[in-house]
C-alpha atoms as a PDB file:
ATOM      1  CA  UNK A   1      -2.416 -28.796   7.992  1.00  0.00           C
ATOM      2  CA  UNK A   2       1.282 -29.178   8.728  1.00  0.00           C
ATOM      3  CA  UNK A   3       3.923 -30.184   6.350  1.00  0.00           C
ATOM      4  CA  UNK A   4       6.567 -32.652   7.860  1.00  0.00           C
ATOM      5  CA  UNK A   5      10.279 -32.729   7.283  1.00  0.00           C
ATOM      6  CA  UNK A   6      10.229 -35.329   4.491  1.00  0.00           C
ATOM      7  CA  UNK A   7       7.541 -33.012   2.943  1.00  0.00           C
ATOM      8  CA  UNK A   8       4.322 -34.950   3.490  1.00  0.00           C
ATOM      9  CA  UNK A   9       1.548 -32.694   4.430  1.00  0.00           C
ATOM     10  CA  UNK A  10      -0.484 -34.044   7.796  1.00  0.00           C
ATOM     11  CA  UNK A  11      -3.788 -33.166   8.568  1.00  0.00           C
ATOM     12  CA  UNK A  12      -4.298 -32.946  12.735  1.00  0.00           C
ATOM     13  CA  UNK A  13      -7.843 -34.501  13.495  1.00  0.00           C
ATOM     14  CA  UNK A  14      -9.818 -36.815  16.263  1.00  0.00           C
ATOM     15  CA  UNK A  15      -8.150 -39.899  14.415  1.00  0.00           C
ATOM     16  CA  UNK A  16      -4.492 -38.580  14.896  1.00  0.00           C
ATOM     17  CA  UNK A  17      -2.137 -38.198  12.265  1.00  0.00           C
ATOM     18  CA  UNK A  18      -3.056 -39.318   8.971  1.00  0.00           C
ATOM     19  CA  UNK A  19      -0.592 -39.075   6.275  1.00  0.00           C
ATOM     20  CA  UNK A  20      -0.907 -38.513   2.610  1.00  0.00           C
ATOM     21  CA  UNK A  21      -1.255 -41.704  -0.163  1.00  0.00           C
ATOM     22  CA  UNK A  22       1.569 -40.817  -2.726  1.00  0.00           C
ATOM     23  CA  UNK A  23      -0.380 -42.463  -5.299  1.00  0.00           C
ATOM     24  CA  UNK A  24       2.453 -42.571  -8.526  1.00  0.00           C
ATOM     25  CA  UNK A  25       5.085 -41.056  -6.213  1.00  0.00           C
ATOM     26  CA  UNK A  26       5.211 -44.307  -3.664  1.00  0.00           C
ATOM     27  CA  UNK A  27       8.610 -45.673  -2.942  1.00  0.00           C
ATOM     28  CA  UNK A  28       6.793 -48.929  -3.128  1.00  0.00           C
ATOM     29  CA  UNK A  29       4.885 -48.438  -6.374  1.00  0.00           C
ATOM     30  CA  UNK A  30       7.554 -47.036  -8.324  1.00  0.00           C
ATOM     31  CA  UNK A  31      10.112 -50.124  -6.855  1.00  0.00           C
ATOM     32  CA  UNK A  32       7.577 -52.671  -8.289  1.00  0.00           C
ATOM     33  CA  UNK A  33       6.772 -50.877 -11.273  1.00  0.00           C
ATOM     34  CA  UNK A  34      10.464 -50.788 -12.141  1.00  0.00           C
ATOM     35  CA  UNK A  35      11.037 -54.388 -10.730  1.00  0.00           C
ATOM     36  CA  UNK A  36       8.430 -55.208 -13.160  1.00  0.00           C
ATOM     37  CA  UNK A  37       9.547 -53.546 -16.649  1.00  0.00           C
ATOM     38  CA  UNK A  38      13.221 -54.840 -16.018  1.00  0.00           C
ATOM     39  CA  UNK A  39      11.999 -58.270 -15.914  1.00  0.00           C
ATOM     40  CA  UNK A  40       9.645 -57.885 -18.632  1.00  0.00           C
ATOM     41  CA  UNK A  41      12.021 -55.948 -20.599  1.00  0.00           C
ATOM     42  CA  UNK A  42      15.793 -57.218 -19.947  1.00  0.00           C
ATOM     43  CA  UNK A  43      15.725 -60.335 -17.610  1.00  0.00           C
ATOM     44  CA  UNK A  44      12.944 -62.192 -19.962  1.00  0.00           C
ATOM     45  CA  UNK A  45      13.974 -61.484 -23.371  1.00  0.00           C
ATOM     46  CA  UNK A  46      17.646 -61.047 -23.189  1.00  0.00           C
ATOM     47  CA  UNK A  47      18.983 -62.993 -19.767  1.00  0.00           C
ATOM     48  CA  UNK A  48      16.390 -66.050 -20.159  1.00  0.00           C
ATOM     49  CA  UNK A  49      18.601 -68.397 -21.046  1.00  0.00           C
ATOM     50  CA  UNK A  50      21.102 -66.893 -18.415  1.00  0.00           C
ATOM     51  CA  UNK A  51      18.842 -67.839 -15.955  1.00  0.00           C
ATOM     52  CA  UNK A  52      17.251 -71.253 -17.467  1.00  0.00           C
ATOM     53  CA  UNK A  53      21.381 -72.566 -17.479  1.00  0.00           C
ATOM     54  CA  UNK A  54      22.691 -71.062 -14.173  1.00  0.00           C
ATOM     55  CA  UNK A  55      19.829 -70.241 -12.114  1.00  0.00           C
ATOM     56  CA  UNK A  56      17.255 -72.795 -12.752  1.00  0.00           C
ATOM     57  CA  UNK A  57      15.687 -73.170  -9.278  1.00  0.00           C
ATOM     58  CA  UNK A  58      14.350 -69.777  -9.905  1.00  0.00           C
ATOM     59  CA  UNK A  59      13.684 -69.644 -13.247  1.00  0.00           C
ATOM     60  CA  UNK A  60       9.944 -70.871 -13.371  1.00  0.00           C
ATOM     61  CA  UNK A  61       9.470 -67.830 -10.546  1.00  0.00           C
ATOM     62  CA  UNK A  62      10.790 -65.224 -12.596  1.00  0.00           C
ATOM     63  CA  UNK A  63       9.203 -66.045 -15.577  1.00  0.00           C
ATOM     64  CA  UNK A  64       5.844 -67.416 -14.557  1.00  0.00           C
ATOM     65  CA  UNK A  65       5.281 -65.344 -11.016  1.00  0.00           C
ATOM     66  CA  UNK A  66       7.600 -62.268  -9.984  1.00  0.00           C
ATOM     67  CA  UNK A  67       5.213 -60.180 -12.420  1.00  0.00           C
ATOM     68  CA  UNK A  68       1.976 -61.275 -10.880  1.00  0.00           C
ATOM     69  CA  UNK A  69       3.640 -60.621  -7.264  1.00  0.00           C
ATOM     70  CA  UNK A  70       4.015 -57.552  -8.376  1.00  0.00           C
ATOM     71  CA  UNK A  71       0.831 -56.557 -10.370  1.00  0.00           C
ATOM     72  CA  UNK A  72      -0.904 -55.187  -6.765  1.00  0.00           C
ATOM     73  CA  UNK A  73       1.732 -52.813  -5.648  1.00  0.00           C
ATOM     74  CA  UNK A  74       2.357 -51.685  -9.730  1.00  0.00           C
ATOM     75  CA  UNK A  75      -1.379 -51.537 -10.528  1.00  0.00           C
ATOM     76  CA  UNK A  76      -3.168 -50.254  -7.510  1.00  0.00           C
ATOM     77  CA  UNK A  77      -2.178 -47.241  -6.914  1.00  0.00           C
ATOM     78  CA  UNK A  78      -2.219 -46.141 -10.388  1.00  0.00           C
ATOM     79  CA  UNK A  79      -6.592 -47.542 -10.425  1.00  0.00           C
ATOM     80  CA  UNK A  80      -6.800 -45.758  -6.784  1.00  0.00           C
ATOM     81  CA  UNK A  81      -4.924 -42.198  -8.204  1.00  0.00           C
ATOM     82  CA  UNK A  82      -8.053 -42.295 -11.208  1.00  0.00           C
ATOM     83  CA  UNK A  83     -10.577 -43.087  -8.628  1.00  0.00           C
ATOM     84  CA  UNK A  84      -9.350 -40.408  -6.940  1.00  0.00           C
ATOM     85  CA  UNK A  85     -10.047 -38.115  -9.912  1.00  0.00           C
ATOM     86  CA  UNK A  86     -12.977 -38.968 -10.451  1.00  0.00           C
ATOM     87  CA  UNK A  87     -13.847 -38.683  -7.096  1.00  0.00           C
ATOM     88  CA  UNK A  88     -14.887 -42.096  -6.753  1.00  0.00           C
ATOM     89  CA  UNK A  89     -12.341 -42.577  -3.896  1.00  0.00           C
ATOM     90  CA  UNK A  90     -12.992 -40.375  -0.931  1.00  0.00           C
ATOM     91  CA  UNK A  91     -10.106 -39.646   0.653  1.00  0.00           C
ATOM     92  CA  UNK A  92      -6.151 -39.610  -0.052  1.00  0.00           C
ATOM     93  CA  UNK A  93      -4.755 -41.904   2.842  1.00  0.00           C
ATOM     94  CA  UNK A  94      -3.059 -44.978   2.350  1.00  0.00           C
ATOM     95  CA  UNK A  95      -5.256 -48.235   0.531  1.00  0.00           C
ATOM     96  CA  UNK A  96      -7.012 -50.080   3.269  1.00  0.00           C
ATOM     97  CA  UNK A  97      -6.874 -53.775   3.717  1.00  0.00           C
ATOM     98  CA  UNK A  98     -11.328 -53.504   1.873  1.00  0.00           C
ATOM     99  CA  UNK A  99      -9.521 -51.764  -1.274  1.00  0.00           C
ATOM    100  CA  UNK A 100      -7.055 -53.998  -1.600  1.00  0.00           C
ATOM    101  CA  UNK A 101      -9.294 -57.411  -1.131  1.00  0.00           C
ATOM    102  CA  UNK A 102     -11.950 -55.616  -3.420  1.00  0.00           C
ATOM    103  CA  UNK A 103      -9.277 -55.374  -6.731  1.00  0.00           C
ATOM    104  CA  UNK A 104      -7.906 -58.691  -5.564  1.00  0.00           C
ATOM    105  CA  UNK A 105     -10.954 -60.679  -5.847  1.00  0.00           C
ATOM    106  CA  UNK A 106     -12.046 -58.148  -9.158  1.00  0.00           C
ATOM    107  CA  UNK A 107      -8.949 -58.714 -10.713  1.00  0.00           C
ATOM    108  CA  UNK A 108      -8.391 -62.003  -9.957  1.00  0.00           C
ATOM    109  CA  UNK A 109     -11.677 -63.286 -11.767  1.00  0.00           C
ATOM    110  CA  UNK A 110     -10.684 -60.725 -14.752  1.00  0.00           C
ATOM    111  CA  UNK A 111      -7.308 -61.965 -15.263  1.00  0.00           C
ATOM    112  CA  UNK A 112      -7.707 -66.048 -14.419  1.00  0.00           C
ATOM    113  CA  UNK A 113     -11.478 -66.573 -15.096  1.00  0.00           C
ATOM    114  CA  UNK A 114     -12.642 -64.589 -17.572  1.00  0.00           C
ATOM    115  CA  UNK A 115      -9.987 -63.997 -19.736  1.00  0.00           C
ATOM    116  CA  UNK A 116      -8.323 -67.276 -20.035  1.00  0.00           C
ATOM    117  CA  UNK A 117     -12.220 -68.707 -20.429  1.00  0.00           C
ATOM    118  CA  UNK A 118     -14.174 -65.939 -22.401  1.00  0.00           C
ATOM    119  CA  UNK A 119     -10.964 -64.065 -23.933  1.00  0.00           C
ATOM    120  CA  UNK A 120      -9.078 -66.538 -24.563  1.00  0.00           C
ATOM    121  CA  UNK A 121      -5.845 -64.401 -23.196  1.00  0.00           C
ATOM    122  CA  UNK A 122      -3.621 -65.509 -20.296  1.00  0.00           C
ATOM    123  CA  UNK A 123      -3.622 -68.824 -17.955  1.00  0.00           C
ATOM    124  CA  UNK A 124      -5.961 -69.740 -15.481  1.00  0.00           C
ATOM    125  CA  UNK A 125      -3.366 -70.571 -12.893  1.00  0.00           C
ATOM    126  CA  UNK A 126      -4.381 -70.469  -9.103  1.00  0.00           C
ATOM    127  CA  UNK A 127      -0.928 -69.807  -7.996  1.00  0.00           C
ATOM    128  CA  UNK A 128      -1.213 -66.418  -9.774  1.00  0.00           C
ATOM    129  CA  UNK A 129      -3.395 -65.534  -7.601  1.00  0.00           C
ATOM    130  CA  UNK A 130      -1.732 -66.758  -4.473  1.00  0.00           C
ATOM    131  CA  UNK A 131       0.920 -64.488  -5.744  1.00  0.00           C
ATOM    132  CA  UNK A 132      -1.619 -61.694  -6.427  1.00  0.00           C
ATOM    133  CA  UNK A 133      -2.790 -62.062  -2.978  1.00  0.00           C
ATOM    134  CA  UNK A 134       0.273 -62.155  -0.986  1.00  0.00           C
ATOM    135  CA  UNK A 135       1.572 -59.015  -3.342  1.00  0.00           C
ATOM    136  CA  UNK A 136      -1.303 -57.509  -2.320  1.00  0.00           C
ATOM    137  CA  UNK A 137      -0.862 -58.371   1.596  1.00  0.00           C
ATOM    138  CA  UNK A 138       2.454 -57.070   1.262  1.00  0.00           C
ATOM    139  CA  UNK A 139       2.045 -54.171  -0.383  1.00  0.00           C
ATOM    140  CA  UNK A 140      -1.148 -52.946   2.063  1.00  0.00           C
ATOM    141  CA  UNK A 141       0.431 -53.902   5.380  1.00  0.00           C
ATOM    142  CA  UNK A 142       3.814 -51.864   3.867  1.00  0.00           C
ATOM    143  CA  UNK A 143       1.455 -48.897   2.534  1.00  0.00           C
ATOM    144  CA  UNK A 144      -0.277 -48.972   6.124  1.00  0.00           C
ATOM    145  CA  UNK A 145       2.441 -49.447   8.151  1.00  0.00           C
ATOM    146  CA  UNK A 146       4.021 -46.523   6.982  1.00  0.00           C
ATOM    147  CA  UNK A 147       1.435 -44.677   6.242  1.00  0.00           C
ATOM    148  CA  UNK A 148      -0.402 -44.353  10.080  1.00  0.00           C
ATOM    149  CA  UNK A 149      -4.171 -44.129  10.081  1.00  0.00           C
ATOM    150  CA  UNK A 150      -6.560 -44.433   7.659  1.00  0.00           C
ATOM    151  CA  UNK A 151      -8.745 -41.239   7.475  1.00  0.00           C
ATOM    152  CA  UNK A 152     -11.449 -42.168   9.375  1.00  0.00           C
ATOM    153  CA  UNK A 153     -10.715 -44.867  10.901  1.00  0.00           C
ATOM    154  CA  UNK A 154     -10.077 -44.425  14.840  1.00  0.00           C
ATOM    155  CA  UNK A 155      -7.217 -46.414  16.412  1.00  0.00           C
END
């Protein structure tokens, strides 16, 4: 194992070079996890009408969809990290594109089926989940992109 200049340690193998998941130290993760408590916590409660007067065109997005856009790249790493310590996760590269579709599709039926049916908590809207999904997209094509291989997984 070699540690790189930006301090990521790189394990040489038959697959190439296959860098490190950060898990809660992601650029991305802690961008949308940040993105998500300032809306949730300033833009929402104390801007709202800020943005219901001035900026109306994007007022239904901020307050109906920016958080689930962001609920993949905020939430998976932190359910990957404790499936990692529980050894349920097998490895410590970046989420593949099977990970990512798994929690989609798990989450998806949680948080727009099941609870808005059963629970009787949140909406069963479909475009949350279009936003899920392309969150999701965007956050594993960013994760893999610069991440390199998947350990494992030959090019």
């Amino acid at each position: 194992m070699v540690q790189d200049l930006a301090g990521n340690w790189n394990r040489h193998g038959v697959a190439g070079i296959m860098r490190r998941f950060d898990y809660l130290q992601d650029g991305l993760f802690i961008l949308a996890l940040s993105t998500y408590a300032v809306n949730r916590l300033l833009i929402l409660p104390h801007l709202g009408g800020f943005f219901r007067s001035h900026l109306s065109w994007s007022w239904s997005f901020v307050h109906s969809h920016l958080d689930d856009l962001l609920m993949m790249p905020a939430a998976l790493p932190v359910v990957l990290w404790i499936q990692r310590q529980l050894r349920w996760r097998a490895h410590d590269g970046p989420p593949g594109w099977d990970e990512m579709a798994g929690h989609l599709i798990l989450w998806s039926v949680i948080c727009k089926f099941v609870g808005p049916r059963y629970l009787h908590i949140g909406v069963a809207d479909p475009w949350d989940v279009l936003c899920f999904a392309v969150g999701g997209v965007g956050a594993c094509a960013w994760w893999n992109i610069k991440g390199g291989r998947r350990p494992g997984v030959r090019a």
